[in-house]
C-alpha atoms as a PDB file:
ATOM      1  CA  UNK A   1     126.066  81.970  83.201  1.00  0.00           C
ATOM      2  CA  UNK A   2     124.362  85.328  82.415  1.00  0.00           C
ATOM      3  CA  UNK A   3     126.475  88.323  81.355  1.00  0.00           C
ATOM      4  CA  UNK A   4     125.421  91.477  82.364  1.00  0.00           C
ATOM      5  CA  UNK A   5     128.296  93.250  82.009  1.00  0.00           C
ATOM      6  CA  UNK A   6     126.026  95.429  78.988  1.00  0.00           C
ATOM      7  CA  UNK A   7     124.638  96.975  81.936  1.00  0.00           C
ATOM      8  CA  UNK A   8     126.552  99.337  83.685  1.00  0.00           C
ATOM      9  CA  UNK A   9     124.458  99.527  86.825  1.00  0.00           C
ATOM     10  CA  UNK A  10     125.931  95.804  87.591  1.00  0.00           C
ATOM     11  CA  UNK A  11     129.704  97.429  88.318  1.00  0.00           C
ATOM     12  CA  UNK A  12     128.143  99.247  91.544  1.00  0.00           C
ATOM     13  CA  UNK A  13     126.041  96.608  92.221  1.00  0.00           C
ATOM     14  CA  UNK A  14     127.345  93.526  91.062  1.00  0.00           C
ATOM     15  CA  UNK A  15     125.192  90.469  90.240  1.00  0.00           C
ATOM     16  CA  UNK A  16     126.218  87.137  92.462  1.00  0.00           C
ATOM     17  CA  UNK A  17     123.575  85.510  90.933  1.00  0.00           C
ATOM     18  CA  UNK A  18     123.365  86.941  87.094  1.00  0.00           C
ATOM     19  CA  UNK A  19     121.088  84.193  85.873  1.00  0.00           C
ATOM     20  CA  UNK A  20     118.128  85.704  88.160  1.00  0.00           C
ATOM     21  CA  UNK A  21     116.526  88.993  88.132  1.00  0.00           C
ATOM     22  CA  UNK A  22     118.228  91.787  89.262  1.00  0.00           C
ATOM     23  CA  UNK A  23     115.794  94.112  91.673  1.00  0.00           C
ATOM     24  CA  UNK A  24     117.277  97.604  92.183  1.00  0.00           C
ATOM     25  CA  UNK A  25     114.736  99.155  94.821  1.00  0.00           C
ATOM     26  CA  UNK A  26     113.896  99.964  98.483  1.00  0.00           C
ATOM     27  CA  UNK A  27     110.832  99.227 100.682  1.00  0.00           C
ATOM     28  CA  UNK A  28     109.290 102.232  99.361  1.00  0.00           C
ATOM     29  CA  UNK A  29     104.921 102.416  98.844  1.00  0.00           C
ATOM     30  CA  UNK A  30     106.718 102.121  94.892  1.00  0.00           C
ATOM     31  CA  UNK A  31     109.038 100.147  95.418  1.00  0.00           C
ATOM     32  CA  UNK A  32     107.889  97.291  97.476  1.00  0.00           C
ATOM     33  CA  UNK A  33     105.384  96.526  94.288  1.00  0.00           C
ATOM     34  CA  UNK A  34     107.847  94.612  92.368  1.00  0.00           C
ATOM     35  CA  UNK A  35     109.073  93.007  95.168  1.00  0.00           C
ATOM     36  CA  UNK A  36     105.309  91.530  96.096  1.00  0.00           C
ATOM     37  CA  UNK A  37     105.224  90.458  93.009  1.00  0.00           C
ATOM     38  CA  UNK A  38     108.488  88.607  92.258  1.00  0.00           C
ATOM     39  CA  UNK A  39     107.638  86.814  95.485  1.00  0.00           C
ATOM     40  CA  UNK A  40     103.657  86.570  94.787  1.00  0.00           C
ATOM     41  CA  UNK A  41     105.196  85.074  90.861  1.00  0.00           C
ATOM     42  CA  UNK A  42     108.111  82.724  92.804  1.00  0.00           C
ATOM     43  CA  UNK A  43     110.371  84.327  91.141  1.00  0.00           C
ATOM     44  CA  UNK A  44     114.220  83.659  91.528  1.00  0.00           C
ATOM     45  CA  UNK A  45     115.748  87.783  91.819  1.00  0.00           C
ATOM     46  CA  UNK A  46     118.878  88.684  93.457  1.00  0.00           C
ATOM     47  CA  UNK A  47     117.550  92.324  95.408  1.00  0.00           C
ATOM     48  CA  UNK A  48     120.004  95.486  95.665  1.00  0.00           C
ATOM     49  CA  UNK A  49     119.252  98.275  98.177  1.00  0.00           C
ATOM     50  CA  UNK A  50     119.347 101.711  96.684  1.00  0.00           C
ATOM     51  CA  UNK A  51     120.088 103.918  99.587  1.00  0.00           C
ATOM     52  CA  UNK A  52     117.551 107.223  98.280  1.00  0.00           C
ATOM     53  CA  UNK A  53     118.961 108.954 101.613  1.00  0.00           C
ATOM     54  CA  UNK A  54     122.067 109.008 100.301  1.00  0.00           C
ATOM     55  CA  UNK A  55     121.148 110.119  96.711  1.00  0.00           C
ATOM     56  CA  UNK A  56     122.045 106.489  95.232  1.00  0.00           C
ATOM     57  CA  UNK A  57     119.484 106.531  92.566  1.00  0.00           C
ATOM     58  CA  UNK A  58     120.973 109.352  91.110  1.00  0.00           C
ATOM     59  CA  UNK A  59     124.366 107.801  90.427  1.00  0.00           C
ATOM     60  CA  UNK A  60     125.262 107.381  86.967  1.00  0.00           C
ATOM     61  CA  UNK A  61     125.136 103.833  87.631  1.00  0.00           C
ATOM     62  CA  UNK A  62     121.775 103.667  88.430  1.00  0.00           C
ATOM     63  CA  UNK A  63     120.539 106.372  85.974  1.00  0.00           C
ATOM     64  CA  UNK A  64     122.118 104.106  83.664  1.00  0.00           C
ATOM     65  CA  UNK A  65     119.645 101.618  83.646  1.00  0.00           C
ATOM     66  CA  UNK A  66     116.624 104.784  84.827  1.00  0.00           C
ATOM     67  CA  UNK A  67     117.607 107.980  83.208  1.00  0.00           C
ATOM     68  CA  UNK A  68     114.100 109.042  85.819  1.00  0.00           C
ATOM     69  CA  UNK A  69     116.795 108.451  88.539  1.00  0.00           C
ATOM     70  CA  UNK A  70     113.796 106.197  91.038  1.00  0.00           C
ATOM     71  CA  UNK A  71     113.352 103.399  92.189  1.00  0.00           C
ATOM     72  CA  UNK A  72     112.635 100.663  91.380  1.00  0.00           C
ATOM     73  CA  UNK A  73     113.982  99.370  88.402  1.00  0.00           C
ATOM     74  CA  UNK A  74     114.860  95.349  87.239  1.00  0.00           C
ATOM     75  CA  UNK A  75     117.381  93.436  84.956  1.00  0.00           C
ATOM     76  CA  UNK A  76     115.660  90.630  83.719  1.00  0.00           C
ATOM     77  CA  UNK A  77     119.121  88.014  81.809  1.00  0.00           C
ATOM     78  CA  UNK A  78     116.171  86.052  80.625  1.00  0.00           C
ATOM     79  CA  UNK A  79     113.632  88.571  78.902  1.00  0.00           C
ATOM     80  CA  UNK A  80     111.917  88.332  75.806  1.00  0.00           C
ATOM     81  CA  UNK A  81     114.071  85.882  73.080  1.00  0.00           C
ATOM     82  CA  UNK A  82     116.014  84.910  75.819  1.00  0.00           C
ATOM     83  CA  UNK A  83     118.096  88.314  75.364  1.00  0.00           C
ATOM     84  CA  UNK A  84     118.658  90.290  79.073  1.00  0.00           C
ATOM     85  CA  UNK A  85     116.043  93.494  79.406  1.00  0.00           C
ATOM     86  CA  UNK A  86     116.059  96.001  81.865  1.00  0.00           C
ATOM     87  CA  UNK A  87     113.526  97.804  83.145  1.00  0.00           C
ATOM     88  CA  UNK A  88     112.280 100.971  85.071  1.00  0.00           C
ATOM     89  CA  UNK A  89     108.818 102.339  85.794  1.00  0.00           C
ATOM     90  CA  UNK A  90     106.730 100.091  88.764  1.00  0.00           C
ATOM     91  CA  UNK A  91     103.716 100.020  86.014  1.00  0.00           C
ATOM     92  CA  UNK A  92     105.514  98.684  83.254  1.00  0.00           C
ATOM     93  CA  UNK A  93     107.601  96.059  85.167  1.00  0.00           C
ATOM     94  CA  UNK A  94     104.381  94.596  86.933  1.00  0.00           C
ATOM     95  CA  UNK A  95     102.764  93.713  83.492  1.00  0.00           C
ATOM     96  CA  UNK A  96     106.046  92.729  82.202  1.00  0.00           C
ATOM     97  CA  UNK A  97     106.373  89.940  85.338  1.00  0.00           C
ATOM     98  CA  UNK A  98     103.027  89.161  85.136  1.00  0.00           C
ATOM     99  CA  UNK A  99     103.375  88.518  81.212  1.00  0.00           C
ATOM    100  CA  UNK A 100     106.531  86.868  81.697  1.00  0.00           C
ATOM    101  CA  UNK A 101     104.741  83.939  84.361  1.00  0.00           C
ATOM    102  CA  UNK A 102     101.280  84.311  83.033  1.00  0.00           C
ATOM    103  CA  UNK A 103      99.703  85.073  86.512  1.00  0.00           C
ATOM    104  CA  UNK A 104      98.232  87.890  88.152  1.00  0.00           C
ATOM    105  CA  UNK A 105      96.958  89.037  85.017  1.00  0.00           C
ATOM    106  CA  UNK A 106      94.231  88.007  82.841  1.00  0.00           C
ATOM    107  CA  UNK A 107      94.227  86.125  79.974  1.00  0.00           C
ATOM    108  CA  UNK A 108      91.182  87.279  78.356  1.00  0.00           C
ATOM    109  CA  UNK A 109      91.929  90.606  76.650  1.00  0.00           C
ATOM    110  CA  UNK A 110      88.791  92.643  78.809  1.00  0.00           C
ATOM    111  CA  UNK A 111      90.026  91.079  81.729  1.00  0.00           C
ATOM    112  CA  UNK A 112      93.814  91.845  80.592  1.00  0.00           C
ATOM    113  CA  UNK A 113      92.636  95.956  79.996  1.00  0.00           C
ATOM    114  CA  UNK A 114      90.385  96.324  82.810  1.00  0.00           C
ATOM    115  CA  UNK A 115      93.030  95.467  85.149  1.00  0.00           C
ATOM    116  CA  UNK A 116      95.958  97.487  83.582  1.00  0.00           C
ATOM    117  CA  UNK A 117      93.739 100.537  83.659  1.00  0.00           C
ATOM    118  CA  UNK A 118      93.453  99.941  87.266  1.00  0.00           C
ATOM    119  CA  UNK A 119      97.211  99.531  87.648  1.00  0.00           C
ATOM    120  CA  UNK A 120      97.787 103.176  85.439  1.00  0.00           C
ATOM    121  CA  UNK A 121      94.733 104.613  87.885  1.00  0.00           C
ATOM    122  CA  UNK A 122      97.519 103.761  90.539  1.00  0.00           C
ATOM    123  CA  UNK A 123     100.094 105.312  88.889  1.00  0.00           C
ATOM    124  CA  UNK A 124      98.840 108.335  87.401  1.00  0.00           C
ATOM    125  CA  UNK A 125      96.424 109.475  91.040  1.00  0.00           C
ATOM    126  CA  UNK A 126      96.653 107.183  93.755  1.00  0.00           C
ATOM    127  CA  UNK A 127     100.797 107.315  94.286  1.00  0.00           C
ATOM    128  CA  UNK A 128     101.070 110.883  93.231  1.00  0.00           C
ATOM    129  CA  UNK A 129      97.971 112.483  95.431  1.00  0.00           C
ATOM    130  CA  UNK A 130      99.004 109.747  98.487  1.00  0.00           C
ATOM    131  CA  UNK A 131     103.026 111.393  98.034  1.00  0.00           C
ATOM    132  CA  UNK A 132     101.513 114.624  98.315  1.00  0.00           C
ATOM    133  CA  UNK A 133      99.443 113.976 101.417  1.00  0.00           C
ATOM    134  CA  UNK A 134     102.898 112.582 102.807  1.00  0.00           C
ATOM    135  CA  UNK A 135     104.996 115.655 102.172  1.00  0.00           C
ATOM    136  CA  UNK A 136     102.735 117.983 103.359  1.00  0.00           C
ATOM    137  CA  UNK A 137     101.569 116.661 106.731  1.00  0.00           C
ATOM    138  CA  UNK A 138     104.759 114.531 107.885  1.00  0.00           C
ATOM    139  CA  UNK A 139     107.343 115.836 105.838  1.00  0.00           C
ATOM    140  CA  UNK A 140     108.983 119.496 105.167  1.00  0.00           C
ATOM    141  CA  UNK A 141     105.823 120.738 103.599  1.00  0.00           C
ATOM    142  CA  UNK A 142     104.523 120.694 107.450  1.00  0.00           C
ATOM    143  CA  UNK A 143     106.564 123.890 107.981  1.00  0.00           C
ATOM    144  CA  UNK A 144     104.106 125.833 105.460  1.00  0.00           C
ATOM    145  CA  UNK A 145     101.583 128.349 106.727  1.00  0.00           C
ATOM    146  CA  UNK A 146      99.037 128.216 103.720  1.00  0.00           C
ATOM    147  CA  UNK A 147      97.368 125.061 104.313  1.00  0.00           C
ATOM    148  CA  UNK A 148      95.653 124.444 101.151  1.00  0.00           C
ATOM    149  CA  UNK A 149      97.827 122.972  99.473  1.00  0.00           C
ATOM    150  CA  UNK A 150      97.359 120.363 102.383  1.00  0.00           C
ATOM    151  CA  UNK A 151      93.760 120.163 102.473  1.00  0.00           C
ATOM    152  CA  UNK A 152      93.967 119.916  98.664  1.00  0.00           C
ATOM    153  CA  UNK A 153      95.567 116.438  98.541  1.00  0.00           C
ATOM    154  CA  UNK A 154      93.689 115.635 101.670  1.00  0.00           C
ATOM    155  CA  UNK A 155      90.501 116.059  99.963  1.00  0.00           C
ATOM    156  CA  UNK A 156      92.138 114.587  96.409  1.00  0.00           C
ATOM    157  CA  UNK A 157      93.402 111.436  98.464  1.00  0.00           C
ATOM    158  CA  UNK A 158      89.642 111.100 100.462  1.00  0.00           C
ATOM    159  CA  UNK A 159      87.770 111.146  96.854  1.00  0.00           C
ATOM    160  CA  UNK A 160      89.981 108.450  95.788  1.00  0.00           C
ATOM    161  CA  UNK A 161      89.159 105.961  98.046  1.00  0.00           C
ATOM    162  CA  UNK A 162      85.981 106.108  97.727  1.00  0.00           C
ATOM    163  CA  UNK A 163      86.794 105.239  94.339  1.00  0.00           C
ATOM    164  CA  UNK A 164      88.269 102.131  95.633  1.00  0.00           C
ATOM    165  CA  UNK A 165      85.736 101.894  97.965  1.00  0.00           C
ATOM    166  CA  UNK A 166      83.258 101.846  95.350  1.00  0.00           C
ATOM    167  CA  UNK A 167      85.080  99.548  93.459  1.00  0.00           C
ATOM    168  CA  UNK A 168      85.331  96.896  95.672  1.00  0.00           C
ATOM    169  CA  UNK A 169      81.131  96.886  96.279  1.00  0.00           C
ATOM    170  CA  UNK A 170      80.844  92.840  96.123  1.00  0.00           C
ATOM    171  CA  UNK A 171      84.495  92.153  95.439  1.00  0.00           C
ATOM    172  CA  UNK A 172      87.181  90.658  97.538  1.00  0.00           C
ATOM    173  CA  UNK A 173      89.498  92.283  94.806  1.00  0.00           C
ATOM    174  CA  UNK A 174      90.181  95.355  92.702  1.00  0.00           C
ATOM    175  CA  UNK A 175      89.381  92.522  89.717  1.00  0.00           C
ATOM    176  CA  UNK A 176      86.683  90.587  91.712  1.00  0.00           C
ATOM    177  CA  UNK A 177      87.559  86.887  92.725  1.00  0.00           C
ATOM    178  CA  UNK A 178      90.975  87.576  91.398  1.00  0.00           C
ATOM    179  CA  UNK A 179      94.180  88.684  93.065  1.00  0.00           C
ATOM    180  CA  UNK A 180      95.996  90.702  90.243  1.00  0.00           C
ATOM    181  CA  UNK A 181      98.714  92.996  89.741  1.00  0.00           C
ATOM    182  CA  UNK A 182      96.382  95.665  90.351  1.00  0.00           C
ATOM    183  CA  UNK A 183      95.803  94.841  93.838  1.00  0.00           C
ATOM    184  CA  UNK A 184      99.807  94.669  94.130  1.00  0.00           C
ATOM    185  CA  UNK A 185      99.690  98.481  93.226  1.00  0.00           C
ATOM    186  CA  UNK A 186      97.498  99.523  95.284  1.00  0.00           C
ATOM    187  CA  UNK A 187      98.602  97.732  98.649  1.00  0.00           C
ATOM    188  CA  UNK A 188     101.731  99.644  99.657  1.00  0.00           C
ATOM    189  CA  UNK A 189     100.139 103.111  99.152  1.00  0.00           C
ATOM    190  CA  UNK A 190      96.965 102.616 101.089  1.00  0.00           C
ATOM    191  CA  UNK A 191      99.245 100.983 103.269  1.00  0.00           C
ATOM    192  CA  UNK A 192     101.915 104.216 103.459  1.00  0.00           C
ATOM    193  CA  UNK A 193      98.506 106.702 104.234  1.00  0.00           C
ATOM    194  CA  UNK A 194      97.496 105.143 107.110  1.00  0.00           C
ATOM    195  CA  UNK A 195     100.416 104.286 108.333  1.00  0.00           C
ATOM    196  CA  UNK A 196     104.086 105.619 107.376  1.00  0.00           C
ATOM    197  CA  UNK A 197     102.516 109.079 106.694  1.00  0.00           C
ATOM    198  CA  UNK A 198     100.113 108.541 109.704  1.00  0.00           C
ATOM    199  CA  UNK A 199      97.173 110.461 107.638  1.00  0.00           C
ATOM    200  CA  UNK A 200      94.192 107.120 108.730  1.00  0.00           C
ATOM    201  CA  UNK A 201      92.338 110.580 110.633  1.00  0.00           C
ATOM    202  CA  UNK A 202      92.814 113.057 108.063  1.00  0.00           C
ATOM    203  CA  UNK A 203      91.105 111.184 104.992  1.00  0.00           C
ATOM    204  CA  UNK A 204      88.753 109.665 107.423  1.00  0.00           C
ATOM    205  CA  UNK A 205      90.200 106.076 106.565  1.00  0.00           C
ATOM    206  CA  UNK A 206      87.439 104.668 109.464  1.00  0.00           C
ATOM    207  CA  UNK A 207      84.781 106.086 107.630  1.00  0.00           C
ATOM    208  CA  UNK A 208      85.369 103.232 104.881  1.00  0.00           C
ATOM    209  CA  UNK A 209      84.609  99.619 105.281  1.00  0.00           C
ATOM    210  CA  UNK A 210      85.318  97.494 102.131  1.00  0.00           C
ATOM    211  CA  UNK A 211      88.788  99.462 101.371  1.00  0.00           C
ATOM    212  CA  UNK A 212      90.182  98.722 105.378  1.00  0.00           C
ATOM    213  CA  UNK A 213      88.847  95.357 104.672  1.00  0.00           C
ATOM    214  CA  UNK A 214      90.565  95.080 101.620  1.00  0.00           C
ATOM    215  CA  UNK A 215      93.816  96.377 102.640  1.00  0.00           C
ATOM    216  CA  UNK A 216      93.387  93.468 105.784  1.00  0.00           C
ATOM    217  CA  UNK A 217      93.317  90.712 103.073  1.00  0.00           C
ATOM    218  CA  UNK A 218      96.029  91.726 101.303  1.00  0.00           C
ATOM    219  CA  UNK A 219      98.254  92.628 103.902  1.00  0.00           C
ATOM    220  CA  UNK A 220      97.670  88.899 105.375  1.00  0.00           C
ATOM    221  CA  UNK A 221      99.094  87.114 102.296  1.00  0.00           C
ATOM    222  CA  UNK A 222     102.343  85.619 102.555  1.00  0.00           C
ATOM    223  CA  UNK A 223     103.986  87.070  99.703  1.00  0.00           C
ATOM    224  CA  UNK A 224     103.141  90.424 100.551  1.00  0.00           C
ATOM    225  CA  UNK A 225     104.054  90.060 104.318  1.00  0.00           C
ATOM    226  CA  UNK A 226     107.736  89.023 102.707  1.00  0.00           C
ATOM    227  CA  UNK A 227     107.746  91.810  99.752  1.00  0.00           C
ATOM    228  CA  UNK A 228     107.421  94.415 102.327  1.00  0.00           C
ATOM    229  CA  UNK A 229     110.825  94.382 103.694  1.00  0.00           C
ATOM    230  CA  UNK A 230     112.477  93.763 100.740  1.00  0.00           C
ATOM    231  CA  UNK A 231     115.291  94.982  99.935  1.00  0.00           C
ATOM    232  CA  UNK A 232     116.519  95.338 103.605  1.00  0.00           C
ATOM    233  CA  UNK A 233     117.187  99.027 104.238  1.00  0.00           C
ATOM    234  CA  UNK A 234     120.579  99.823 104.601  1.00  0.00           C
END
């Protein structure tokens, strides 16, 4: 059996299962990437619920094993050299899964950079500029008079799906033929706009066709469909 008692994130939430990977996460647009693809991979995980409502990710516990204090974040008892890894940052832990099973990720080293750089073009605009859109026209940021700030991310969030929209000119997926991690980072943010956040009118979501289409496929698989509601909210 797996000790993970090195980990002090394990005495909140302890491991019933320590020989699989430990998921620490929540059905967020971030967090429900790892859990796509730890069910996309067949992966054996255990899942934890961190309850964000309730400030949970910013036990010392958690910020144990994310000193960021968000989710989600993974405890891997069989990582590299068979020595337990844990893990924070949705980015990093994709490629590490993906490296760990050898799918979802290819194997050739332009196909292996051209879909990481679409996985950090996720990271680094799509999830921030989609967050922003959320907070300002669902959330508290409502309540502010000056609306530019608003129409800002509105018109940051339209430009960059027609980035995707461009991308995905003769391709099923953000890598072509290929499902890949990149399309797993994408899915529950263009998912989140148009629906959660209720923003499909204000970036004009209708006025796209490959992107909707694309967010249809993926939404359809399996995996996905089960990755979504995982970890159960508490």
């Amino acid at each position: 059996m797996s000790d993970l008692s090195a980990f002090p994130i394990t005495k909140r939430w302890p491991a019933r299962h320590p020989d699989r990977i430990q998921l620490y996460s929540l059905p967020t647009p971030n967090g429900v990437k790892v859990s796509i693809a730890l069910e996309e991979m067949g992966l054996s995980y255990e899942p934890h619920a961190i309850d964000i409502g309730k400030n949970e990710s910013w036990t010392p516990e958690f910020l144990s094993l994310n000193p960021n204090g968000k989710i989600p974040a993974i405890i891997d008892p069989n990582g590299p050299g068979g020595r337990p890894i844990g893990l924070f940052e949705s980015g990093a832990i994709l490629i590490y899964l993906a490296e760990k099973t050898g799918k979802f990720l290819p194997s050739d080293a332009i196909g292996r950079y051209e879909t990481i750089q679409w996985v950090f073009f996720q990271m680094a605009s799509v999830g921030p500029m989609f967050g922003q859109v959320g907070y300002f026209y669902k959330f508290a940021g409502r309540e502010i008079e000056d609306k530019r700030p608003l129409e800002r991310y509105r018109d940051e969030s339209k430009r960059l799906l027609g980035v995707l929209e461009t991308r995905l000119d003769g391709r099923a997926w953000i890598m072509g033929d290929a499902y890949t991690i990149a399309d797993m980072s994408l899915l529950g943010w263009v998912r989140n706009l148009v629906g959660f956040y209720g923003a499909r009118d204000l970036v004009e979501f209708d006025r796209l066709t490959r992107v909707p289409a694309w967010l249809e496929r993926g939404l359809a698989r399996p995996a996905v469909k089960r990755g979504l509601e995982i970890p159960k909210r508490p």
